[in-house]
C-alpha atoms as a PDB file:
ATOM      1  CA  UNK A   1      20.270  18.904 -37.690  1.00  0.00           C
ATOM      2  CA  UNK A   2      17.071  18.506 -36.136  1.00  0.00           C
ATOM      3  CA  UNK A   3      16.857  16.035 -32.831  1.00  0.00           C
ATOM      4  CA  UNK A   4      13.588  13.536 -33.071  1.00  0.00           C
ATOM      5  CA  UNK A   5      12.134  13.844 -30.319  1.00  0.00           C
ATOM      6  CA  UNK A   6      11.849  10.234 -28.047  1.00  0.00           C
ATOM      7  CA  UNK A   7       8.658   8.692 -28.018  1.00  0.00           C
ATOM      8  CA  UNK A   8       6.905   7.910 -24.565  1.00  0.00           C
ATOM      9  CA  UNK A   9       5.418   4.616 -23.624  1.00  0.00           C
ATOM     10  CA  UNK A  10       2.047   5.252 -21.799  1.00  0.00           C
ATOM     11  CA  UNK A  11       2.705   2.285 -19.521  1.00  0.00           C
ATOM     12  CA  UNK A  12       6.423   1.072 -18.083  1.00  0.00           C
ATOM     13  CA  UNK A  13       5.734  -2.456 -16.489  1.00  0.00           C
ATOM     14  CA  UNK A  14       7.904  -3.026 -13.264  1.00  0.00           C
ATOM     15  CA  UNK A  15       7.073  -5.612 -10.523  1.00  0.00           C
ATOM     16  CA  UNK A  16       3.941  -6.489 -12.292  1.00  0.00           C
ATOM     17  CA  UNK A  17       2.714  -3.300 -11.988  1.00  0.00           C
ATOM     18  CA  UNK A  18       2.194  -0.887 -14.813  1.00  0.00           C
ATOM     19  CA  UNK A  19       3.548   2.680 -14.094  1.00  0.00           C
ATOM     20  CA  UNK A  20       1.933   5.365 -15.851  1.00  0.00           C
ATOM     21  CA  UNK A  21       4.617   6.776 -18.553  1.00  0.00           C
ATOM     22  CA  UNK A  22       3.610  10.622 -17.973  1.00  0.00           C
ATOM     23  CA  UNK A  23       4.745  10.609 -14.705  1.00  0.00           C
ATOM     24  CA  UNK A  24       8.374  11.361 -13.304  1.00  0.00           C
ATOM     25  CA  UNK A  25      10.108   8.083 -12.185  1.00  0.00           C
ATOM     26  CA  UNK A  26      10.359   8.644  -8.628  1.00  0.00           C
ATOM     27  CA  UNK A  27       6.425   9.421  -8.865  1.00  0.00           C
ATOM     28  CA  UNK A  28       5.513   6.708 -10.726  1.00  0.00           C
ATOM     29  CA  UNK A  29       7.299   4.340  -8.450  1.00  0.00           C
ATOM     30  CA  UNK A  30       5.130   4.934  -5.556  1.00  0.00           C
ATOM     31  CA  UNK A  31       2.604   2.846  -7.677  1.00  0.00           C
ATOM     32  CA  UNK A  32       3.794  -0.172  -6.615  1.00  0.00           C
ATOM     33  CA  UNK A  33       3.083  -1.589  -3.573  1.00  0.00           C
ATOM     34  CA  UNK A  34       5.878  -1.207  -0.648  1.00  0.00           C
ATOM     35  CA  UNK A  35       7.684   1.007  -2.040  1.00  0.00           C
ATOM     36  CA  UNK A  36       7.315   4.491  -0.389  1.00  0.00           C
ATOM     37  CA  UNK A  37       8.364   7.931  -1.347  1.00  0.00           C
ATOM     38  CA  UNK A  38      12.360   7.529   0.144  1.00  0.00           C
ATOM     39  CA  UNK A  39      12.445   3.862  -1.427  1.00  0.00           C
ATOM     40  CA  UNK A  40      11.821   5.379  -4.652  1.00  0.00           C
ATOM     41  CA  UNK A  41      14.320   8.329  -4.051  1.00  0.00           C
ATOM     42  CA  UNK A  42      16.555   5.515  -3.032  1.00  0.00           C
ATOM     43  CA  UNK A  43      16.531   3.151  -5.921  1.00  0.00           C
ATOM     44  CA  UNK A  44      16.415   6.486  -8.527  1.00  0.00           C
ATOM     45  CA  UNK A  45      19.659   7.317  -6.216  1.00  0.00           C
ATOM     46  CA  UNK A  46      21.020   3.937  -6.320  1.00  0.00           C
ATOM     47  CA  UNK A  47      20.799   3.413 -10.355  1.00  0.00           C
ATOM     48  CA  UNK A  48      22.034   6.618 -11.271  1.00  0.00           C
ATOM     49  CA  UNK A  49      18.338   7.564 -12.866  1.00  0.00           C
ATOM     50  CA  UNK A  50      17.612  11.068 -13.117  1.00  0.00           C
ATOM     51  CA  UNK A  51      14.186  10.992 -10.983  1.00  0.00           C
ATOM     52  CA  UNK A  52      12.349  13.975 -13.481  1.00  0.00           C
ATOM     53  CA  UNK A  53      12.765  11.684 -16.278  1.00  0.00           C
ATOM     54  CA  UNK A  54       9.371  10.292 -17.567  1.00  0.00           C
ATOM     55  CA  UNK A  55       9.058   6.678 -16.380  1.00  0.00           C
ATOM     56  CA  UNK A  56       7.948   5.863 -20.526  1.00  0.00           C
ATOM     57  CA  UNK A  57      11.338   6.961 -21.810  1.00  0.00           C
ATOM     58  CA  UNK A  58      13.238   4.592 -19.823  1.00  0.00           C
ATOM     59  CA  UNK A  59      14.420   1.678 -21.619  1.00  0.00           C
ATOM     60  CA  UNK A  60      13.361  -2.484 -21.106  1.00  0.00           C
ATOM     61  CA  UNK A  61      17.079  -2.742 -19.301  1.00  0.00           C
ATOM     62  CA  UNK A  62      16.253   0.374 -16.825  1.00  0.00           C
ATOM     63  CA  UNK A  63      12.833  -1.416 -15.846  1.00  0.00           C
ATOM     64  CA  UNK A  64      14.742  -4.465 -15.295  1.00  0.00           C
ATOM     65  CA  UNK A  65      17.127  -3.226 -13.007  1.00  0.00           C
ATOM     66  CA  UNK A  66      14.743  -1.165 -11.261  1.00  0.00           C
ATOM     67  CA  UNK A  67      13.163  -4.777 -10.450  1.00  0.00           C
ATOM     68  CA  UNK A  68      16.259  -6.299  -9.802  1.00  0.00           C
ATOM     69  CA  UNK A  69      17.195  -3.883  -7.496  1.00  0.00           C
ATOM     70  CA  UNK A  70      13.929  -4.277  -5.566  1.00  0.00           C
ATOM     71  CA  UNK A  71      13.743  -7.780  -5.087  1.00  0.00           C
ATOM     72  CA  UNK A  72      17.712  -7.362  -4.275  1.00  0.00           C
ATOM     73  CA  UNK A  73      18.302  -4.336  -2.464  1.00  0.00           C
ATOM     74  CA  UNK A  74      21.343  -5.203  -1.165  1.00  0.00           C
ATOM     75  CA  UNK A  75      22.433  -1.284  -2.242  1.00  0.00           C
ATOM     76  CA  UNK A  76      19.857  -0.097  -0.386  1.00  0.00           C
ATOM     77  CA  UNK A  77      20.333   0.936   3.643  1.00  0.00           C
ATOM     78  CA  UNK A  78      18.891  -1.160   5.641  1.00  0.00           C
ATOM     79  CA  UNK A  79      16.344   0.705   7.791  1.00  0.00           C
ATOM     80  CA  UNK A  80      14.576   1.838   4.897  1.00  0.00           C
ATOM     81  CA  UNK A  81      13.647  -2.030   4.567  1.00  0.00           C
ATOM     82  CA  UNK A  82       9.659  -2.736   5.828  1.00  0.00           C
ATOM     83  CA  UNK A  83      10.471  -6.220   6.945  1.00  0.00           C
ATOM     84  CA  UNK A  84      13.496  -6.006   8.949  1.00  0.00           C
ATOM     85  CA  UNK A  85      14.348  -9.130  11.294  1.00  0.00           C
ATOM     86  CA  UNK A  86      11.237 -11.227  10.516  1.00  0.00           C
ATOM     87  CA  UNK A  87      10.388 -13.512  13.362  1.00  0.00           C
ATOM     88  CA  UNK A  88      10.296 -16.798  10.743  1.00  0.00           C
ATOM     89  CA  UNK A  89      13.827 -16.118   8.995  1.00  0.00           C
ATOM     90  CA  UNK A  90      15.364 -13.521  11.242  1.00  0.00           C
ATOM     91  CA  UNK A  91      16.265 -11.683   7.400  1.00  0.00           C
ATOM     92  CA  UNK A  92      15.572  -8.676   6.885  1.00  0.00           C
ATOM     93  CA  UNK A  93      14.216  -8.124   3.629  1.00  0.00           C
ATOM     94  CA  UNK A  94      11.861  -5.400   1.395  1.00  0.00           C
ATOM     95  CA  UNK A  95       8.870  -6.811   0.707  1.00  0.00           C
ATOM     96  CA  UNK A  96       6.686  -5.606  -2.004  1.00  0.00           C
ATOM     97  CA  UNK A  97       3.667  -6.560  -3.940  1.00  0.00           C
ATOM     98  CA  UNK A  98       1.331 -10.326  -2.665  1.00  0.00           C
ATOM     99  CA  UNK A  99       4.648 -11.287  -0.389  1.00  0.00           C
ATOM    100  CA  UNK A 100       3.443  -7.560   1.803  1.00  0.00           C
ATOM    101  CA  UNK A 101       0.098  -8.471   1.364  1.00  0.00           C
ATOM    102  CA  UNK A 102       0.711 -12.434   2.446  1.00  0.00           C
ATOM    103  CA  UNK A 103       3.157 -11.428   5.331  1.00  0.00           C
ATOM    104  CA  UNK A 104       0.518  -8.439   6.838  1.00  0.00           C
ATOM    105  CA  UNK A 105      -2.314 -11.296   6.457  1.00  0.00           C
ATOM    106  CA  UNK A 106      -0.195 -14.046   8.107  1.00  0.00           C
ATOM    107  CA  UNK A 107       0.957 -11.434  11.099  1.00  0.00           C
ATOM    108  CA  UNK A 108      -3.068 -10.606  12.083  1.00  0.00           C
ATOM    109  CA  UNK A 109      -3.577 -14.454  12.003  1.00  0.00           C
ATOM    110  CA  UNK A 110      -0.779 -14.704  14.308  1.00  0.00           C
ATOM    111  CA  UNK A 111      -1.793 -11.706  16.432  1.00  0.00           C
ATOM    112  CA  UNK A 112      -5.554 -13.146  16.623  1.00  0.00           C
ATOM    113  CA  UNK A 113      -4.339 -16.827  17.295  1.00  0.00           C
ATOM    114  CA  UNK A 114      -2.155 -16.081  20.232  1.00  0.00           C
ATOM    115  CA  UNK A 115      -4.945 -13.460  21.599  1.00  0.00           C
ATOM    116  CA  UNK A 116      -2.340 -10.331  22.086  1.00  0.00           C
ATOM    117  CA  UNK A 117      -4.009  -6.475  22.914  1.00  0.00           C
ATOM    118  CA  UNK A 118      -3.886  -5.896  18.836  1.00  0.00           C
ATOM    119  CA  UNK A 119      -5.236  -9.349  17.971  1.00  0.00           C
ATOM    120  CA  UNK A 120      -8.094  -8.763  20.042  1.00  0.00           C
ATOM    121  CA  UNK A 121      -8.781  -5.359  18.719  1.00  0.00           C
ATOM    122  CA  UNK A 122      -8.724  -6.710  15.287  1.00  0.00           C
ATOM    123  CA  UNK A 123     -10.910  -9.702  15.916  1.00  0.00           C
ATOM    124  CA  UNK A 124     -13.271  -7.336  17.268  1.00  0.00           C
ATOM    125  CA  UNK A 125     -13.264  -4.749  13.794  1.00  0.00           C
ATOM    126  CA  UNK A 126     -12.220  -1.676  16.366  1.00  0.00           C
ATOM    127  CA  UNK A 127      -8.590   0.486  15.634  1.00  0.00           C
ATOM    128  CA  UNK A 128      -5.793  -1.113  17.108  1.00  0.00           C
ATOM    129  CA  UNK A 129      -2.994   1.648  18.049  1.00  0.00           C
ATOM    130  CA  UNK A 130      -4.764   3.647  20.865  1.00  0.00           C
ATOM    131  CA  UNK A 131      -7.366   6.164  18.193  1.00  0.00           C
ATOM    132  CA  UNK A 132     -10.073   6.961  19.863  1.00  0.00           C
ATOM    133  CA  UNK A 133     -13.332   4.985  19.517  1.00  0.00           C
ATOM    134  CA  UNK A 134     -16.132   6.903  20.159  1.00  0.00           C
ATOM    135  CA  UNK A 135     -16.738   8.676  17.299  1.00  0.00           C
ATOM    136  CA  UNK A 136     -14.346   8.566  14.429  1.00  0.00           C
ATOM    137  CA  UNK A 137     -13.549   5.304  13.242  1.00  0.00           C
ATOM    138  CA  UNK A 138     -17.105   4.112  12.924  1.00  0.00           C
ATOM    139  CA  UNK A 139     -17.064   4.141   9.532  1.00  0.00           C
ATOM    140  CA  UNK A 140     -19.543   2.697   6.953  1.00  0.00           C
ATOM    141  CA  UNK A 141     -22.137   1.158  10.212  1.00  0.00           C
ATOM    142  CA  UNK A 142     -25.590   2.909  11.222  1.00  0.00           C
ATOM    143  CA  UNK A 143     -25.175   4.466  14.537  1.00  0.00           C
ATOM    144  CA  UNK A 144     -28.245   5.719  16.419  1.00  0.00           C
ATOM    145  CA  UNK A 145     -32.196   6.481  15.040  1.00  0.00           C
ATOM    146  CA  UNK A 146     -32.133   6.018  11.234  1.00  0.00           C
ATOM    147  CA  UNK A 147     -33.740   8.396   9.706  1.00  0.00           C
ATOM    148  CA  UNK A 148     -36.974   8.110   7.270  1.00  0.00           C
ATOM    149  CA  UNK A 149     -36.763   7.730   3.734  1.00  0.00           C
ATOM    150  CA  UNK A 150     -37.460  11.468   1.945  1.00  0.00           C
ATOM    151  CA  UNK A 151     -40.726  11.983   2.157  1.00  0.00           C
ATOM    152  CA  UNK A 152     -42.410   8.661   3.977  1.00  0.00           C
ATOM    153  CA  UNK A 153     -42.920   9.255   7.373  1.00  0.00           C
ATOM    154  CA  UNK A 154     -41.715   6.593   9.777  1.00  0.00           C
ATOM    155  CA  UNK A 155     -43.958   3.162  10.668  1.00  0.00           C
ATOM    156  CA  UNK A 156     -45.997   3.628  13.177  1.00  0.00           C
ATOM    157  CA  UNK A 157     -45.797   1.449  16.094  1.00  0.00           C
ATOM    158  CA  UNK A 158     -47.299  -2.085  16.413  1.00  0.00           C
ATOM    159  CA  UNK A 159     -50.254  -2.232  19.029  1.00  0.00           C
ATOM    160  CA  UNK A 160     -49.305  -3.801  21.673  1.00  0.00           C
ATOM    161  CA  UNK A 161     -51.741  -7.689  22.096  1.00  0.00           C
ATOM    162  CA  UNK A 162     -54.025  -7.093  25.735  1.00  0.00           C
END
């Protein structure tokens, strides 16, 4: 008896995300935004998934509790979860996805509106947990003389009117 050998998906689609199918699970998980390296060792944990297994060989039902359990996580500890007592609900909840993204956005606006020490620095474009500023964030800004172009000298300098 010869064993077929299982076809691979390319793509597994989980949290409206598409995980590449070549990968292992628990590195393919890391795709998706909010969910980190131990949230992924978690949920492969949690569901019994062996976490070598190529995410395309796992089945529709696997995907869907893989996105059940994320939106759930009731399995899950606790202090793994990025959103622990939120100041609106006072849950604490995993957030993943637009909700991380719509919940970062809404905490800078509240930051900036109220004028705290981080608000301020973020209002401002400048790092806001104590880096230092005087040389390494400045990133994508001319600082100092600019240079000339390769080969064109630099303008010379307007006459001054007497």
């Amino acid at each position: 008896m010869i064993e077929e050998k299982q076809q691979i998906k390319p793509f597994l689609r989980v949290m409206n995300t598409d995980l590449i199918g070549e990968k292992p699970i628990i590195q393919a998980l890391l795709k998706i935004k909010g969910v980190g390296f131990s949230m992924s060792s978690a949920i492969c944990n949690t569901l019994g998934i062996i976490k070598n297994k190529k995410a395309g060989l796992l089945s529709d039902a696997d995907a869907k509790k893989i996105e059940d359990l994320i939106k759930n996580a009731k399995d899950i500890p606790v202090w793994m979860f990025n959103r622990r007592f939120d100041e609106t609900t006072g849950e604490m909840v995993h957030l993943t996805g637009s909700d991380l993204n719509f919940a970062v956005e809404n905490d800078i606006k509240k930051f900036k509106k109220i004028k705290s020490y981080r608000g301020i620095r973020h209002a401002q474009g400048q790092p806001t947990r104590g880096q230092r500023t005087r040389s390494h964030f400045r990133h994508g800004r001319a600082v100092g003389v600019q240079k000339s172009k390769a080969g064109k000298p630099a303008a010379p300098a307007k006459e001054a009117k007497k």
